[in-house]
Protein backbone atom coordinates (compact mmCIF):
# COMPACT_ATOMS: atom_id res chain seq x y z
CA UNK A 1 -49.56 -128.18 -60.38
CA UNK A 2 -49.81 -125.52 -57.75
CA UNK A 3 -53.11 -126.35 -56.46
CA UNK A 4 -51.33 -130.13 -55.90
CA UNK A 5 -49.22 -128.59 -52.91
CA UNK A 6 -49.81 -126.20 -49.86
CA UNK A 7 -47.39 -124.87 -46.86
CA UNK A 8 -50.18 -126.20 -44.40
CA UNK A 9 -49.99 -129.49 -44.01
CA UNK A 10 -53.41 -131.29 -44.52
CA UNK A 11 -55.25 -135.11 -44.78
CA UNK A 12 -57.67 -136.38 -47.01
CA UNK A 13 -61.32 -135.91 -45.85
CA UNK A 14 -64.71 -136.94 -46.58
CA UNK A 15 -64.89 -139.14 -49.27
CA UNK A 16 -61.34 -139.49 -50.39
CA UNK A 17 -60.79 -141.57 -47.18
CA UNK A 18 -63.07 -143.95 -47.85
CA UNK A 19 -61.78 -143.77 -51.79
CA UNK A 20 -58.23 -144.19 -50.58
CA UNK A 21 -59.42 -147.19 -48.00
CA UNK A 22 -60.98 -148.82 -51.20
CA UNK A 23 -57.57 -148.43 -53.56
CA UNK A 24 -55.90 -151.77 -54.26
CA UNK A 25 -52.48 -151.68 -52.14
CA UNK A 26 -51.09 -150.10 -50.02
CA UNK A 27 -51.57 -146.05 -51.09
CA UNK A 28 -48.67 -144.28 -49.90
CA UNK A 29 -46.35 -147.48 -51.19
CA UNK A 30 -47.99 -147.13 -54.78
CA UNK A 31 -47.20 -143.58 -54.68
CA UNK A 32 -43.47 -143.91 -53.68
CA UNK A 33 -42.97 -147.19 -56.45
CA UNK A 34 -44.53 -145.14 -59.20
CA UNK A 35 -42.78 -142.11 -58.32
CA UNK A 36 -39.63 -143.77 -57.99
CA UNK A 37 -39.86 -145.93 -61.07
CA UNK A 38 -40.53 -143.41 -63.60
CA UNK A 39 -37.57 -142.86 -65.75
CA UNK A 40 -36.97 -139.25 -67.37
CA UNK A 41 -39.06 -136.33 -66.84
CA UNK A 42 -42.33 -136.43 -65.84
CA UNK A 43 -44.79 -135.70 -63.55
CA UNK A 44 -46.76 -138.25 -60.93
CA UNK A 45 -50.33 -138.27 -60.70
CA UNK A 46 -53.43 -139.18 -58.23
CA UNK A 47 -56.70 -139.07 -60.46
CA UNK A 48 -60.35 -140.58 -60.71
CA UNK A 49 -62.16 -141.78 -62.98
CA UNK A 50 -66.38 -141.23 -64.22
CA UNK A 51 -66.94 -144.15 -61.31
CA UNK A 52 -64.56 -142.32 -58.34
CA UNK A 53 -61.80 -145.22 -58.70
CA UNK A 54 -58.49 -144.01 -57.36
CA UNK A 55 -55.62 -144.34 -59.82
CA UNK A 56 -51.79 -143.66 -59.53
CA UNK A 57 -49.91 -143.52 -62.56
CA UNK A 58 -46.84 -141.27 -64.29
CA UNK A 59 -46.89 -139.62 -67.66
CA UNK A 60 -43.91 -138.20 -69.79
CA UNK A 61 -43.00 -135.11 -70.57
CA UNK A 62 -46.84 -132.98 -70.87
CA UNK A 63 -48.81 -135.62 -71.30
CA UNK A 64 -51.67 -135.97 -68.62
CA UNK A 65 -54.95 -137.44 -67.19
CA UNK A 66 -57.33 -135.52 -69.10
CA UNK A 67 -56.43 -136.79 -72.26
CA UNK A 68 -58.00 -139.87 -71.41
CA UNK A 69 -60.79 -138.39 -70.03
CA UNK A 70 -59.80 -138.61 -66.09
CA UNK A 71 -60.44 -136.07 -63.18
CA UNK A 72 -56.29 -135.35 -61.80
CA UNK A 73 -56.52 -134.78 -57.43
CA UNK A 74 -53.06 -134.15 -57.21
CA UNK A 75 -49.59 -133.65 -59.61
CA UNK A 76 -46.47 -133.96 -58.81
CA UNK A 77 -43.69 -132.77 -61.13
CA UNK A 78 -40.91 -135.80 -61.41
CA UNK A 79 -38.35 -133.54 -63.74
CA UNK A 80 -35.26 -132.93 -62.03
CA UNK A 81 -35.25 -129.84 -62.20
CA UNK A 82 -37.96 -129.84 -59.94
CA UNK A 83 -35.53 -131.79 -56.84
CA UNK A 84 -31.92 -131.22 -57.66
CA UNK A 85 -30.92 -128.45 -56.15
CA UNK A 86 -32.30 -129.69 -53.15
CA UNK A 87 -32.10 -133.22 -53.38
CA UNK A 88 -29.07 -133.68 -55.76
CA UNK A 89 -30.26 -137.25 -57.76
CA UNK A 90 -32.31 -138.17 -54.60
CA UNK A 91 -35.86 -138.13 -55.96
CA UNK A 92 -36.46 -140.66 -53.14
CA UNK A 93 -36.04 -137.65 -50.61
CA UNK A 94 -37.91 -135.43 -52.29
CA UNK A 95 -41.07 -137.69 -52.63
CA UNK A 96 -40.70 -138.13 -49.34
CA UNK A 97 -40.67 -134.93 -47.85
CA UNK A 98 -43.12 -133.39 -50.46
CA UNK A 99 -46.29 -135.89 -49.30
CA UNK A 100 -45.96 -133.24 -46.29
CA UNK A 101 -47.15 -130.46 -48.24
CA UNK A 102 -49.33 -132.69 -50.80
CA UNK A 103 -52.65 -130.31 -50.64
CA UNK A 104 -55.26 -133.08 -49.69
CA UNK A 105 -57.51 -130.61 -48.93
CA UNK A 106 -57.93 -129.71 -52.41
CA UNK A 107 -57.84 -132.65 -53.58
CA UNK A 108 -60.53 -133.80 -50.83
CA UNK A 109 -63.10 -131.18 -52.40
CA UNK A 110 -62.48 -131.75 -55.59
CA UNK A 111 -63.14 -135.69 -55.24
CA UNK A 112 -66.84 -134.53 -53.76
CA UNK A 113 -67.84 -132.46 -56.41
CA UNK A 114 -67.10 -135.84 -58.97
């Protein structure tokens, strides 16, 4: 989870971009709806799969991508614990202002090496 996030703010490079150009929809929009959607705790997920497809999906509780045999870019814990204090019952906010510190630079790296 800690790897998903860094204080300097970064973009996806190399061959994310062109993975992220090829995702049906409209990226950051998927990421919002799913976010926002998921009922309960949670976490929200960018992953890959064997052929590089981008996915965007939410799990409950501890389940994750890996179970199923995908490579997770980036996690992003939906529990409100995780927002409250800051964002009382706003998750909407805190989606928001966390794609600033969304480490795509990690993620970018770890997309080459799949």
């Amino acid at each position: 989870y800690w790897d998903s996030l860094s204080p300097d703010p970064s973009i996806p490079t190399g061959e994310l971009v062109q993975a992220i150009k090829e995702f049906p929809g409209d990226f950051r929009q998927v990421w919002m709806e799913k976010g926002l959607k998921h009922f309960g705790s949670g976490w929200l997920w960018l992953f890959a799969d064997s052929k590089r497809r981008l996915y965007i999906e939410t799990t409950t509780n501890a389940m994750n991508p890996l179970i199923e045999g995908f490579y997770p870019l980036l996690v992003v814990d939906l529990w409100e614990h995780s927002y409250l204090y800051d964002y009382p019952a706003d998750r909407k906010s805190y989606l928001l202002n966390l794609w600033t510190f969304l480490n795509w630079k990690k993620a970018s790296e770890d997309f080459a090496k799949l």
